[in-house]
Protein backbone atom coordinates (compact mmCIF):
# COMPACT_ATOMS: atom_id res chain seq x y z
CA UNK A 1 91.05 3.91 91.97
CA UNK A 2 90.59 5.79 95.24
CA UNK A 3 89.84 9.91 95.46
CA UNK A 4 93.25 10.12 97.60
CA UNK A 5 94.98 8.15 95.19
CA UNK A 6 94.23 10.50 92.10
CA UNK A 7 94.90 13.03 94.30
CA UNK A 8 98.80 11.72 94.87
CA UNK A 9 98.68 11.02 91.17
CA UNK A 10 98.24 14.75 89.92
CA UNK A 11 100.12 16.23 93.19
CA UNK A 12 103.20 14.21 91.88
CA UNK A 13 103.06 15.39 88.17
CA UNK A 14 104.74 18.75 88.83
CA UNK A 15 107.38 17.14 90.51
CA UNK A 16 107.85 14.38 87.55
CA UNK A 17 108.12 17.75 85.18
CA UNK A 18 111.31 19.31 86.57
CA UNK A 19 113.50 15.96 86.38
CA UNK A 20 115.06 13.91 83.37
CA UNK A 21 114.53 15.07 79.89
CA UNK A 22 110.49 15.64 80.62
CA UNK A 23 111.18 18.74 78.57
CA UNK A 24 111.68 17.03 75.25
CA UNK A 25 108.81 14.87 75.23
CA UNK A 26 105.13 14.42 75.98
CA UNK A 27 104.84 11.82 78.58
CA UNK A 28 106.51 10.69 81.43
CA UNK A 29 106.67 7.32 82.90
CA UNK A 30 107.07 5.87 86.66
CA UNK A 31 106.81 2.45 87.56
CA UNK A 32 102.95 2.07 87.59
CA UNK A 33 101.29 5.00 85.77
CA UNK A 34 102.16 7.00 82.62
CA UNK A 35 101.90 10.98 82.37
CA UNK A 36 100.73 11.71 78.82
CA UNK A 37 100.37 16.07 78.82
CA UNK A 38 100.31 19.10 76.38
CA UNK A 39 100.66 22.18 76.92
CA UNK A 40 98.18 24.83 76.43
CA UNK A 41 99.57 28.09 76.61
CA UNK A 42 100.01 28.53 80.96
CA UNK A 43 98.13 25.48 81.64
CA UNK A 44 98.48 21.49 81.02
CA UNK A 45 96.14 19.00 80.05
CA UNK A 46 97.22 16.07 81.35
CA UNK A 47 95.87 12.03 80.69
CA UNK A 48 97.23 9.52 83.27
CA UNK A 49 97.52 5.95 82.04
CA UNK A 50 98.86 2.54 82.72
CA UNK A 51 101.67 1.15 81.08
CA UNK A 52 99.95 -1.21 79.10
CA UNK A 53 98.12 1.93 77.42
CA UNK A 54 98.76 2.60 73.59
CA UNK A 55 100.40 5.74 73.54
CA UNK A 56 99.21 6.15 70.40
CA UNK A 57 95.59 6.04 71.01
CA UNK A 58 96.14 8.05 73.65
CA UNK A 59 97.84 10.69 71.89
CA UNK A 60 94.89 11.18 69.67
CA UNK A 61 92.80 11.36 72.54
CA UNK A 62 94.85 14.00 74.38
CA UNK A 63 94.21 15.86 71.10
CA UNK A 64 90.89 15.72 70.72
CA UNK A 65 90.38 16.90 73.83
CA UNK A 66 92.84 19.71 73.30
CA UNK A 67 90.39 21.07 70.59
CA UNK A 68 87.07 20.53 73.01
CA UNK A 69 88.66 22.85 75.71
CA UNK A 70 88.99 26.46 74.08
CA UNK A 71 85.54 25.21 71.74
CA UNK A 72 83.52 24.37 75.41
CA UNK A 73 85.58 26.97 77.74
CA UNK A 74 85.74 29.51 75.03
CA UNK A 75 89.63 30.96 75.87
CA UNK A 76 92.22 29.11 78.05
CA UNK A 77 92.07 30.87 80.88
CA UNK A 78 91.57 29.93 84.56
CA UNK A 79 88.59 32.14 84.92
CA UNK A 80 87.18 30.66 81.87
CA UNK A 81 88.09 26.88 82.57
CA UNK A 82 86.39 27.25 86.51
CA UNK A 83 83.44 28.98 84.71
CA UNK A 84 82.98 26.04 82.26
CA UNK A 85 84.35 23.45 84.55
CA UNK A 86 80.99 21.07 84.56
CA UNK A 87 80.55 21.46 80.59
CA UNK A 88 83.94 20.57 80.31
CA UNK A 89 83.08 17.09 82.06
CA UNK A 90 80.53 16.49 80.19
CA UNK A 91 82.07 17.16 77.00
CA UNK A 92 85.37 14.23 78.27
CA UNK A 93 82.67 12.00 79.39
CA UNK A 94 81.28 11.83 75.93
CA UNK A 95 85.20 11.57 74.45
CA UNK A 96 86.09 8.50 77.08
CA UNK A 97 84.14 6.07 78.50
CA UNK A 98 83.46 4.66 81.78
CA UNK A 99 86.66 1.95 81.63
CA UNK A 100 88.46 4.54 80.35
CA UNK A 101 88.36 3.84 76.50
CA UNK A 102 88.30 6.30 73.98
CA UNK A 103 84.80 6.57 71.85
CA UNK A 104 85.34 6.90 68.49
CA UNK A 105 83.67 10.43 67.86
CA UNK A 106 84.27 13.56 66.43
CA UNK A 107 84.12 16.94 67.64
CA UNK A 108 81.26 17.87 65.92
CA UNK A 109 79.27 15.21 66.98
CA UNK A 110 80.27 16.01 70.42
CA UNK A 111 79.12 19.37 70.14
CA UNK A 112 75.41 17.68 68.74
CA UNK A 113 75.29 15.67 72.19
CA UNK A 114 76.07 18.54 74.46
CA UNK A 115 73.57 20.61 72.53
CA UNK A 116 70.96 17.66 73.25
CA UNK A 117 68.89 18.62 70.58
CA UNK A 118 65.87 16.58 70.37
CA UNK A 119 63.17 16.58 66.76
CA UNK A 120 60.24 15.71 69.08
CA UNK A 121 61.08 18.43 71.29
CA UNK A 122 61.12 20.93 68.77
CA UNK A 123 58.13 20.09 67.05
CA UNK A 124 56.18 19.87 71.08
CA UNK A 125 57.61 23.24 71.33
CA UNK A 126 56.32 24.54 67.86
CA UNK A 127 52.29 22.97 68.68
CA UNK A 128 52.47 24.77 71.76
CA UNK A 129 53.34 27.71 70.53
CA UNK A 130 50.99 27.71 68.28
CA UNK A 131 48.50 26.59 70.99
CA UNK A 132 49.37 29.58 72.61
CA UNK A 133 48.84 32.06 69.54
CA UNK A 134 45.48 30.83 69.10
CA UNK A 135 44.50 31.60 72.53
CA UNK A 136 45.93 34.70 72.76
CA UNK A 137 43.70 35.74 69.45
CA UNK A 138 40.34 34.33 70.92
CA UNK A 139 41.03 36.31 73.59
CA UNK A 140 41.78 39.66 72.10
CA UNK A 141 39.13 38.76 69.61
CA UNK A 142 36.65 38.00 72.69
CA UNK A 143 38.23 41.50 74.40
CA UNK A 144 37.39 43.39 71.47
CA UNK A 145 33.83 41.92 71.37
CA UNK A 146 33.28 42.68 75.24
CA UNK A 147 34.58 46.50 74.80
CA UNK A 148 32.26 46.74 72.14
CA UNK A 149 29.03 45.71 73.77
CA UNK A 150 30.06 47.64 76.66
CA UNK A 151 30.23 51.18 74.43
CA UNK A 152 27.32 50.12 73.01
CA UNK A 153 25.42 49.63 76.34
CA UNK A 154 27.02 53.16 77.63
CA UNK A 155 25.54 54.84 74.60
CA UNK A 156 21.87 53.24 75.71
CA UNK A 157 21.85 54.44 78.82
CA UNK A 158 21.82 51.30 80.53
CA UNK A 159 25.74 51.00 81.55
CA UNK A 160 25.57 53.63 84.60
CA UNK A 161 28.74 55.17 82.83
CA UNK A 162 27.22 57.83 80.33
CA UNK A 163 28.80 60.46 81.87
CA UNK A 164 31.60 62.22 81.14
CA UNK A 165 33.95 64.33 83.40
CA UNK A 166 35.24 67.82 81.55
CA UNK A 167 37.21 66.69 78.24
CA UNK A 168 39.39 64.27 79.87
CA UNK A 169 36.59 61.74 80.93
CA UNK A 170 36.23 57.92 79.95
CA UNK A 171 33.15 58.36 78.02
CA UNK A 172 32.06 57.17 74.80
CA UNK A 173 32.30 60.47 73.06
CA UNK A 174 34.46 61.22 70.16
CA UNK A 175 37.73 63.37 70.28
CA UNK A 176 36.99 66.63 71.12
CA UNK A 177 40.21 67.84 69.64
CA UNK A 178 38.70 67.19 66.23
CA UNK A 179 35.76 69.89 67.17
CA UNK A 180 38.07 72.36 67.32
CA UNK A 181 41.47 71.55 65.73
CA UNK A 182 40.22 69.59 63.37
CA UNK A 183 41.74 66.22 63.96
CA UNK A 184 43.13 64.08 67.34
CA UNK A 185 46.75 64.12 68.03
CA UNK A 186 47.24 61.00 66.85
CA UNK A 187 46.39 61.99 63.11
CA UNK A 188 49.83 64.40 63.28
CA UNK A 189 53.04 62.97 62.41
CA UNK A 190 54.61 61.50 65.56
CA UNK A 191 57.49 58.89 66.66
CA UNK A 192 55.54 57.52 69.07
CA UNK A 193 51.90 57.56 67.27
CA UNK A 194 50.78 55.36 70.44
CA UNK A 195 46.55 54.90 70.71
CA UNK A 196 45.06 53.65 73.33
CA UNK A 197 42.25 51.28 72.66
CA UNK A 198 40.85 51.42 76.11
CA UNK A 199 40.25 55.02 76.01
CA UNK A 200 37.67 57.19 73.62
CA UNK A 201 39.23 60.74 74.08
CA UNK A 202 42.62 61.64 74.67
CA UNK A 203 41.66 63.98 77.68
CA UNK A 204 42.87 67.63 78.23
CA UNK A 205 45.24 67.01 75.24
CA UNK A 206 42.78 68.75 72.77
CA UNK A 207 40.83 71.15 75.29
CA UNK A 208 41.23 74.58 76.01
CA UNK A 209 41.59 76.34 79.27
CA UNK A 210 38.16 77.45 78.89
CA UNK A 211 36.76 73.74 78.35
CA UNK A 212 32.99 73.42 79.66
CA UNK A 213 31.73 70.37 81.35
CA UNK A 214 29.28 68.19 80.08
CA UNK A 215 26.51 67.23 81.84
CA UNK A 216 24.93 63.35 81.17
CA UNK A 217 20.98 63.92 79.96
CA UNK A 218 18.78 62.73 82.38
CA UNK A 219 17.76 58.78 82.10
CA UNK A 220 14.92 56.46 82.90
CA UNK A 221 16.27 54.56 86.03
CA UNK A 222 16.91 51.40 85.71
CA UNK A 223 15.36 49.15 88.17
CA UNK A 224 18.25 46.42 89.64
CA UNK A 225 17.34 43.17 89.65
CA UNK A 226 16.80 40.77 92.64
CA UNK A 227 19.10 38.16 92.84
CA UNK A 228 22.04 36.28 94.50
CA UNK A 229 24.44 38.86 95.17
CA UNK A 230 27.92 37.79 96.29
CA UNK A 231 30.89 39.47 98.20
CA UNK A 232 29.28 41.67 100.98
CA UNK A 233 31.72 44.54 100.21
CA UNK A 234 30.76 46.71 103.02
CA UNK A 235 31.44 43.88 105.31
CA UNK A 236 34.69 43.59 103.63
CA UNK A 237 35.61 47.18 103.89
CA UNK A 238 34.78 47.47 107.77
CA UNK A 239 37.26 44.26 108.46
CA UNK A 240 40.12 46.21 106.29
CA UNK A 241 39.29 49.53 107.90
CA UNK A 242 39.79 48.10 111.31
CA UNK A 243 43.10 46.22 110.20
CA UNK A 244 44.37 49.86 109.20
CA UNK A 245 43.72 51.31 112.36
CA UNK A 246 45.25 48.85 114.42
CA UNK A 247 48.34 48.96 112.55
CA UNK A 248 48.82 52.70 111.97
CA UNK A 249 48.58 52.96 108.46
CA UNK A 250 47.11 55.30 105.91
CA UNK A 251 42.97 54.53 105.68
CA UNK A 252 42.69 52.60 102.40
CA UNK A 253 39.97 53.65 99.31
CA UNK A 254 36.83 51.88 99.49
CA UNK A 255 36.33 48.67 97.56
CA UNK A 256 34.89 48.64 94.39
CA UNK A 257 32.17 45.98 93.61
CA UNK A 258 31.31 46.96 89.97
CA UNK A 259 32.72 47.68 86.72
CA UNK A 260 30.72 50.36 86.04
CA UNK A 261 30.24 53.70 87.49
CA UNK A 262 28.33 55.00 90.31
CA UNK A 263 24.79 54.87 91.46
CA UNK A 264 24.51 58.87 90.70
CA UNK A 265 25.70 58.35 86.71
CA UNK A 266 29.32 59.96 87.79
CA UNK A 267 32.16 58.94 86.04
CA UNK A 268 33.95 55.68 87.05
CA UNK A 269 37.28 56.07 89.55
CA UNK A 270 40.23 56.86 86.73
CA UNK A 271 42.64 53.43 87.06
CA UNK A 272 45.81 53.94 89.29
CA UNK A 273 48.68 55.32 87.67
CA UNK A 274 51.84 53.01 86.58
CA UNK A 275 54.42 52.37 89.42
CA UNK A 276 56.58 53.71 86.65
CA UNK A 277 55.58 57.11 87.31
CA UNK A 278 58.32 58.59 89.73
CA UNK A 279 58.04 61.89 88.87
CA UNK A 280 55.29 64.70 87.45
CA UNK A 281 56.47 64.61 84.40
CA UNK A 282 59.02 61.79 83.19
CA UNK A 283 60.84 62.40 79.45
CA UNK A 284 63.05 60.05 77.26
CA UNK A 285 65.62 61.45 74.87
CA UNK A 286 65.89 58.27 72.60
CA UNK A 287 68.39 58.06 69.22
CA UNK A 288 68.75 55.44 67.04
CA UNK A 289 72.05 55.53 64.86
CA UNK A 290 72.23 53.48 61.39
CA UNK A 291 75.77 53.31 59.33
CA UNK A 292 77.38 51.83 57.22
CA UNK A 293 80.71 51.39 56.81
CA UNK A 294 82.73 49.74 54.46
CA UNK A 295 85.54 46.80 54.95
CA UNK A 296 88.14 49.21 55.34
CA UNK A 297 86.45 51.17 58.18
CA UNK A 298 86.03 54.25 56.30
CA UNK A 299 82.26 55.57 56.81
CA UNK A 300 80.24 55.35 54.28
CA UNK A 301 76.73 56.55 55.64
CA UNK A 302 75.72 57.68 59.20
CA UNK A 303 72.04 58.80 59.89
CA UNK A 304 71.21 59.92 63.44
CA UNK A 305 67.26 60.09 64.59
CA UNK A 306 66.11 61.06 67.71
CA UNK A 307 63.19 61.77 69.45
CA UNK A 308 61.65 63.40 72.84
CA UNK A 309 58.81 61.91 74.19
CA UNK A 310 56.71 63.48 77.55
CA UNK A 311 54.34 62.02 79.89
CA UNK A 312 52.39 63.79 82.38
CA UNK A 313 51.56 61.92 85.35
CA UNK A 314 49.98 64.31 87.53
CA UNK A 315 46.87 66.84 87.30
CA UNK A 316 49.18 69.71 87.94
CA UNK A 317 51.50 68.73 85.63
CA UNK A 318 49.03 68.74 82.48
CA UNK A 319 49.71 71.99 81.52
CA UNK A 320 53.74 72.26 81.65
CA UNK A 321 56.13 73.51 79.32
CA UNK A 322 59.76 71.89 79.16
CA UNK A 323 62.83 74.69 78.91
CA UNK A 324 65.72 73.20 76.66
CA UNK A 325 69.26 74.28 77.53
CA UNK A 326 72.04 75.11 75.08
CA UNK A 327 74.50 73.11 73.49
CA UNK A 328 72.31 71.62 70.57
CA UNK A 329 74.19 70.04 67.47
CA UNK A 330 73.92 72.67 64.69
CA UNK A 331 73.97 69.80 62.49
CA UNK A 332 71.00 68.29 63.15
CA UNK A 333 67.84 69.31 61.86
CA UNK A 334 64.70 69.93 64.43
CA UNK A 335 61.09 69.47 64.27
CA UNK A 336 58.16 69.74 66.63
CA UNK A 337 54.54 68.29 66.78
CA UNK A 338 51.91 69.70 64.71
CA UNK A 339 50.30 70.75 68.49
CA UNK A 340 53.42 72.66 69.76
CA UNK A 341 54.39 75.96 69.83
CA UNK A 342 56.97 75.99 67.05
CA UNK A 343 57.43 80.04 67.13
CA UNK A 344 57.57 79.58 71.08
CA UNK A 345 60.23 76.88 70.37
CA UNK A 346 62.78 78.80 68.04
CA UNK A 347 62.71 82.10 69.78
CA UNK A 348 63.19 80.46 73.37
CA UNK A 349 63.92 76.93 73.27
CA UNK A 350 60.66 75.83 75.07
CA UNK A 351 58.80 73.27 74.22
CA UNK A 352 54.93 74.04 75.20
CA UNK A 353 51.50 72.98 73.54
CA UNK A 354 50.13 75.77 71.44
CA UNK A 355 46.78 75.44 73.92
CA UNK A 356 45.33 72.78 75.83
CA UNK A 357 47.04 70.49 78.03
CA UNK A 358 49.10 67.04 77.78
CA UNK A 359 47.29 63.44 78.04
CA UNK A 360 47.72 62.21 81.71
CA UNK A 361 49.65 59.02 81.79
CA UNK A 362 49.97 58.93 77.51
CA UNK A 363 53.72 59.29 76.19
CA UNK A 364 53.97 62.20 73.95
CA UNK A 365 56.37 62.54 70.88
CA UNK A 366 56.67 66.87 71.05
CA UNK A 367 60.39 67.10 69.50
CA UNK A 368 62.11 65.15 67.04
CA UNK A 369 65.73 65.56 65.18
CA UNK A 370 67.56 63.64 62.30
CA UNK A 371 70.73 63.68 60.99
CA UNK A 372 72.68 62.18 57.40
CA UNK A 373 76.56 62.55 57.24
CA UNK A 374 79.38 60.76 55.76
CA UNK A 375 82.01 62.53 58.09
CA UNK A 376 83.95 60.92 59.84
CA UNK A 377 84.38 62.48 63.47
CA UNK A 378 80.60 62.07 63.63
CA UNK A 379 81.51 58.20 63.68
CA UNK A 380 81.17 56.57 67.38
CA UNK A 381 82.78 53.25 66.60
CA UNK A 382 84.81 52.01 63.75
CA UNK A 383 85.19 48.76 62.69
CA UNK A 384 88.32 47.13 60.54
CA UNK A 385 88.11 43.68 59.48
CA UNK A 386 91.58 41.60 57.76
CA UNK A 387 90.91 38.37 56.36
CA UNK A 388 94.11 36.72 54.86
CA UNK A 389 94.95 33.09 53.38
CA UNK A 390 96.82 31.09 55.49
CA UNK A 391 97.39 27.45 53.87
CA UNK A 392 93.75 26.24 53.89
CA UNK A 393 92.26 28.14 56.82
CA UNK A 394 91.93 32.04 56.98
CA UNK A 395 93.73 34.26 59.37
CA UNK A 396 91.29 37.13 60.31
CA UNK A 397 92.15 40.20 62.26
CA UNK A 398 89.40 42.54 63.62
CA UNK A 399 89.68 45.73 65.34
CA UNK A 400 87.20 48.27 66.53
CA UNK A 401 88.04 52.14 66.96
CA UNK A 402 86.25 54.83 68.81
CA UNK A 403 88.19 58.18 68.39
CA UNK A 404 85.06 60.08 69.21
CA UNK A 405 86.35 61.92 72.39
CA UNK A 406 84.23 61.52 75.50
CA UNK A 407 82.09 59.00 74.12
CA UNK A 408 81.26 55.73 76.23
CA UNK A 409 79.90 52.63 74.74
CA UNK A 410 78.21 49.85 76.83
CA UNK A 411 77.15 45.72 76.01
CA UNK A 412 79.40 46.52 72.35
CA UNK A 413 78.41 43.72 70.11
CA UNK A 414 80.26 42.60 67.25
CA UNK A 415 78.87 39.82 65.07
CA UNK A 416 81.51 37.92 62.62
CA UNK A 417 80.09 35.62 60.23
CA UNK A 418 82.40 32.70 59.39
CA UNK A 419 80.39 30.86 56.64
CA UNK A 420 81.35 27.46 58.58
CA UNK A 421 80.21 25.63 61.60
CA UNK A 422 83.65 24.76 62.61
CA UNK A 423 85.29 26.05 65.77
CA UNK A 424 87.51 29.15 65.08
CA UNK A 425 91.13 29.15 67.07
CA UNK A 426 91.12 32.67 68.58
CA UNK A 427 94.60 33.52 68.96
CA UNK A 428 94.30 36.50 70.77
CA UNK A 429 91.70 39.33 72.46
CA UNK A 430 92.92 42.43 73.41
CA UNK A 431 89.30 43.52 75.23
CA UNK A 432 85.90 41.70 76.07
CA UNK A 433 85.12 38.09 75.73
CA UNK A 434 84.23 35.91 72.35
CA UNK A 435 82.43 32.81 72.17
CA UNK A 436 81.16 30.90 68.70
CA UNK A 437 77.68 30.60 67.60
CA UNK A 438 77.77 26.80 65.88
CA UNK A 439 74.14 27.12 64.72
CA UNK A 440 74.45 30.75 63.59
CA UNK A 441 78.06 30.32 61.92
CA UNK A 442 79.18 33.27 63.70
CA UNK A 443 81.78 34.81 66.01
CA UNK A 444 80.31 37.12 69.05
CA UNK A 445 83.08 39.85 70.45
CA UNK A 446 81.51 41.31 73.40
CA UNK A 447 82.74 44.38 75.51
CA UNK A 448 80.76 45.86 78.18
CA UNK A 449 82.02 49.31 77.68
CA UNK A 450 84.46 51.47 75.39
CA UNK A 451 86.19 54.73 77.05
CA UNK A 452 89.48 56.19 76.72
CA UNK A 453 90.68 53.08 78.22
CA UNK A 454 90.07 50.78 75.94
CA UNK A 455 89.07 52.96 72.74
CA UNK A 456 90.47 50.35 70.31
CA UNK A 457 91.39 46.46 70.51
CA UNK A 458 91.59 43.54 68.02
CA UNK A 459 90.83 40.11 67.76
CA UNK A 460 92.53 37.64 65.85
CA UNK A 461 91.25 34.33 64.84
CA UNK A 462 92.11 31.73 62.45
CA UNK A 463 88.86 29.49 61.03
CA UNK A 464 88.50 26.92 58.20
CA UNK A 465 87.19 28.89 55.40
CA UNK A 466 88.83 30.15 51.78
CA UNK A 467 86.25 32.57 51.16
CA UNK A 468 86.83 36.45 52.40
CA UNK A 469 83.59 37.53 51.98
CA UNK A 470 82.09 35.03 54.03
CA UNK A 471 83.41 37.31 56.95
CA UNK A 472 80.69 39.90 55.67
CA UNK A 473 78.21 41.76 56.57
CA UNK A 474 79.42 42.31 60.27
CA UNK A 475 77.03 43.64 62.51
CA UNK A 476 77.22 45.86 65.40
CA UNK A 477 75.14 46.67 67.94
CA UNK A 478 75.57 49.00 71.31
CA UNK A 479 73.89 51.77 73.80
CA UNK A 480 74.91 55.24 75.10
CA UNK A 481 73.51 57.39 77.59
CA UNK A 482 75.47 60.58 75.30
CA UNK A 483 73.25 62.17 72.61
CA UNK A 484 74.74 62.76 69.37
CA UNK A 485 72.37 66.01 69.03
CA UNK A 486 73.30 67.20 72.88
CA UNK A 487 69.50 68.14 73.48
CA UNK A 488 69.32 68.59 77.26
CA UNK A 489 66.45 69.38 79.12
CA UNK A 490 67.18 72.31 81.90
CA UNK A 491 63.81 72.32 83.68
CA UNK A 492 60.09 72.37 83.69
CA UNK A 493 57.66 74.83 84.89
CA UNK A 494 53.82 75.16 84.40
CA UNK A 495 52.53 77.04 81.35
CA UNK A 496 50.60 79.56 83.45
CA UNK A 497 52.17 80.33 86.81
CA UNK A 498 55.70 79.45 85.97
CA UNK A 499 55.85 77.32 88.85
CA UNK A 500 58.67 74.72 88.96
CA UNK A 501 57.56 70.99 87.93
CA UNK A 502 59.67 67.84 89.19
CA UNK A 503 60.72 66.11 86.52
CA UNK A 504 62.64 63.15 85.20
CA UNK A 505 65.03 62.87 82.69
CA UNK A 506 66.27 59.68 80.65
CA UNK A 507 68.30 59.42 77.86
CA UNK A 508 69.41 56.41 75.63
CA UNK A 509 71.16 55.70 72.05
CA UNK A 510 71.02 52.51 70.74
CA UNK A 511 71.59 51.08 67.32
CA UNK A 512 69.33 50.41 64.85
CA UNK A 513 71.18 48.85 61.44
CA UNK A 514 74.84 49.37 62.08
CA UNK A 515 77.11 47.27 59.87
CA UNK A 516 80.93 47.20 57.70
CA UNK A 517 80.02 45.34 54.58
């Protein structure tokens, strides 16, 4: 059968629908083909035929595929259909064959040849992973062993790098914040409690304003060996200098040819900073919300923690002090690192180091604030899940709420266990998109954001299953960009002069165990 004749085939099938009694039956004949169709809410599925076809055979084939086309396209929509349009092939090429026969198959199997799951892949897939563990621990375990002989070397006198530049410097010494405070920042209570293995000292962190430099004890020079010596790094340097030159640009740092430090003992060049670093000073406001809530929706525990972390990307930014504006939720409790100002911080709202200065390029947890409530305005999203009987399936209804006023939710994640690797029939979706997790057992409702628009919707799906606690726990998951506590930072200035410092600002709220059980 030709393209153009399909093509006059399906063009003539609307026209077939409007005459006769089409309307009380599933098929229609003409004198060569036969129209066997159901309908599927707006849309038709539609199996052309000979005559000589057994109309029974192929009514149980237009019904099997009836089931693979909401289970593939997940709704029966357009949109959805053209988005799923080459799965959908696949999945009728497995129902009928290449004469046009029906296979004898079941959905589920269906489902197992789309997924093309393969034993030997899976266990090729689990050797290299594990391939790839191993190698990753030989080579921390061979990282670890190379930082070590190179501290050790430093502390001989024989790495060139003994040296060490004020408090801040990449020396072997030990924390100078423990000679006077006692112990390193790392020791206090913190969110963050990040260490960095590649550095001895946590720089101006621990110092005072009045810091003295150390100077690096005078050593028996080492005598360099004669030997092959490859690169030519002056050589090198010229060609890029005169590449510059030619082309305008800035004049580029000279090439380093060693790991170590210079010929005069001096400290090694400091690395280059993250391309992260946009600003001075960058802080994240980060909360993670946990609830619990119970099948009815009502709350039954909320807890709110949050945290404010600083990094200090430039010299001039070391010694800063962040100004807090108003609007803080009273309900919330506040805390500050062990090294901050706390008197400073209650009397003005400024968050400063009590002396010293901040790590350059090392996050910082300096504020921190938690909160436990069961009331229910302090809820951002509510979730209501209705399982009922219905013959031998289940008709479940599930709607979310979020009366919270101003809030906005984004990528809202519901998770519905169904206790059953069969297909659910959604029936309907007021907001986001659904699909069906077969090897999870699970329903997904996804929304990418929930305002006064849309602050509460349902979904309503009917699935084999007797049980109504199968539908539970269901999880939740989401992100904000609005604070629950409202700390907002107005600006930063330097401890000293009071000088403005650019900053930047980001804030996020994510979830960290949020479910209705």
């Amino acid at each position: 059968m030709t393209r153009i004749r399909i093509e006059g085939l399906l063009a003539a099938f609307p026209k077939l629908m409007g005459t006769g009694n089409s309307s009380q039956h599933t098929f229609i004949e003409t004198e060569s083909v036969r129209y066997v169709y159901q309908p599927i809410e707006n849309l038709f599925l539609l199996l052309i035929t000979n005559k000589a076809s057994n109309i029974v055979e192929d009514l149980e084939t237009l019904r099997l595929l009836s089931k693979l086309v909401p289970d593939i396209a997940g709704g029966i929509t357009e949109d959805r259909i053209e988005a799923k349009m080459f799965e959908l092939v696949f999945a009728f090429d497995e129902v009928l064959t290449y004469g046009g026969h029906r296979e004898n198959i079941t959905l589920a199997q269906i489902q197992t040849n789309l997924s093309m799951e393969s034993h030997e892949e899976k266990l090729f897939k689990m050797i290299q992973q594990s391939k790839e563990t191993q190698a990753k621990e030989e080579a921390d375990r061979k990282a670890k062993n190379f930082m070590a002989e190179k501290r050790a070397s430093q502390m001989a006198g024989i790495g060139g790098g003994g040296g060490m530049e004020g408090i801040g410097g990449g020396g072997g010494g030990a924390n100078p914040y423990e000679g006077s405070h006692g112990k390193g920042i790392d020791s206090s209570p913190s969110f963050s409690d990040e260490r960095s293995p590649a550095s001895s000292s946590y720089g101006a962190y621990g110092a005072g304003s009045g810091a003295q430099d150390l100077v690096p004890s005078a050593a028996a020079p080492v005598v360099p060996k004669k030997g092959m010596q490859l690169g030519g790094g002056s050589k090198k340097q010229s060609m890029m200098d005169k590449l510059v030159s030619e082309d305008n640009l800035a004049p580029l740092a000279p090439i380093s040819t060693g790991g170590g430090a210079s010929a005069g003992g001096g400290v090694a060049d400091a690395p280059p900073s993250p391309a992260g670093d946009q600003y001075p000073v960058n802080i994240t406001l980060e909360e993670k919300v946990s609830a619990s809530l119970n099948r009815e929706g009502a709350l039954e525990s909320l807890e709110v923690k949050g945290i404010m972390n600083l990094t200090a990307n430039k010299d001039e930014a070391l010694a800063c002090k962040v100004i807090l504006g108003d609007g803080r939720n009273p309900n919330f409790a506040y805390q500050t690192h062990p090294k901050v100002d706390k008197k400073l911080y209650e009397s003005t709202s400024q968050v400063a180091l009590k002396a010293g200065a901040f790590p350059k390029h090392k996050s910082v947890g300096v504020l921190r604030w938690s909160m436990s409530t069961a009331a229910e305005d302090q809820v951002p999203i509510s979730i209501n899940c209705w399982p009922e009987p219905d013959g031998g399936d289940m008709n479940v209804n599930v709607e979310y709420t979020c009366e919270k006023a101003g809030v906005e939710l984004h990528d809202v994640r519901i998770v519905i266990p169904l206790g059953t690797a069969q297909p659910p029939d959604v029936a309907s979706c007021d907001s986001g998109t659904h699909r069906h997790n077969r090897g999870a057992e699970e329903l997904v409702w996804e929304v990418d954001m929930v305002d006064a628009s849309n602050k509460t919707a349902s979904l309503e799906f009917n699935v084999q299953q007797k049980d109504a606690d199968a539908f539970f726990p269901i999880m939740v998951s989401f992100r904000s960009k609005q604070l629950h506590a409202g700390v907002q930072v107005a600006t930063v200035v330097h401890s000293e002069t009071g000088a403005p410092v650019q900053f930047g600002v980001t804030e996020s709220v994510t979830t960290d165990t949020y479910k209705v059980e």
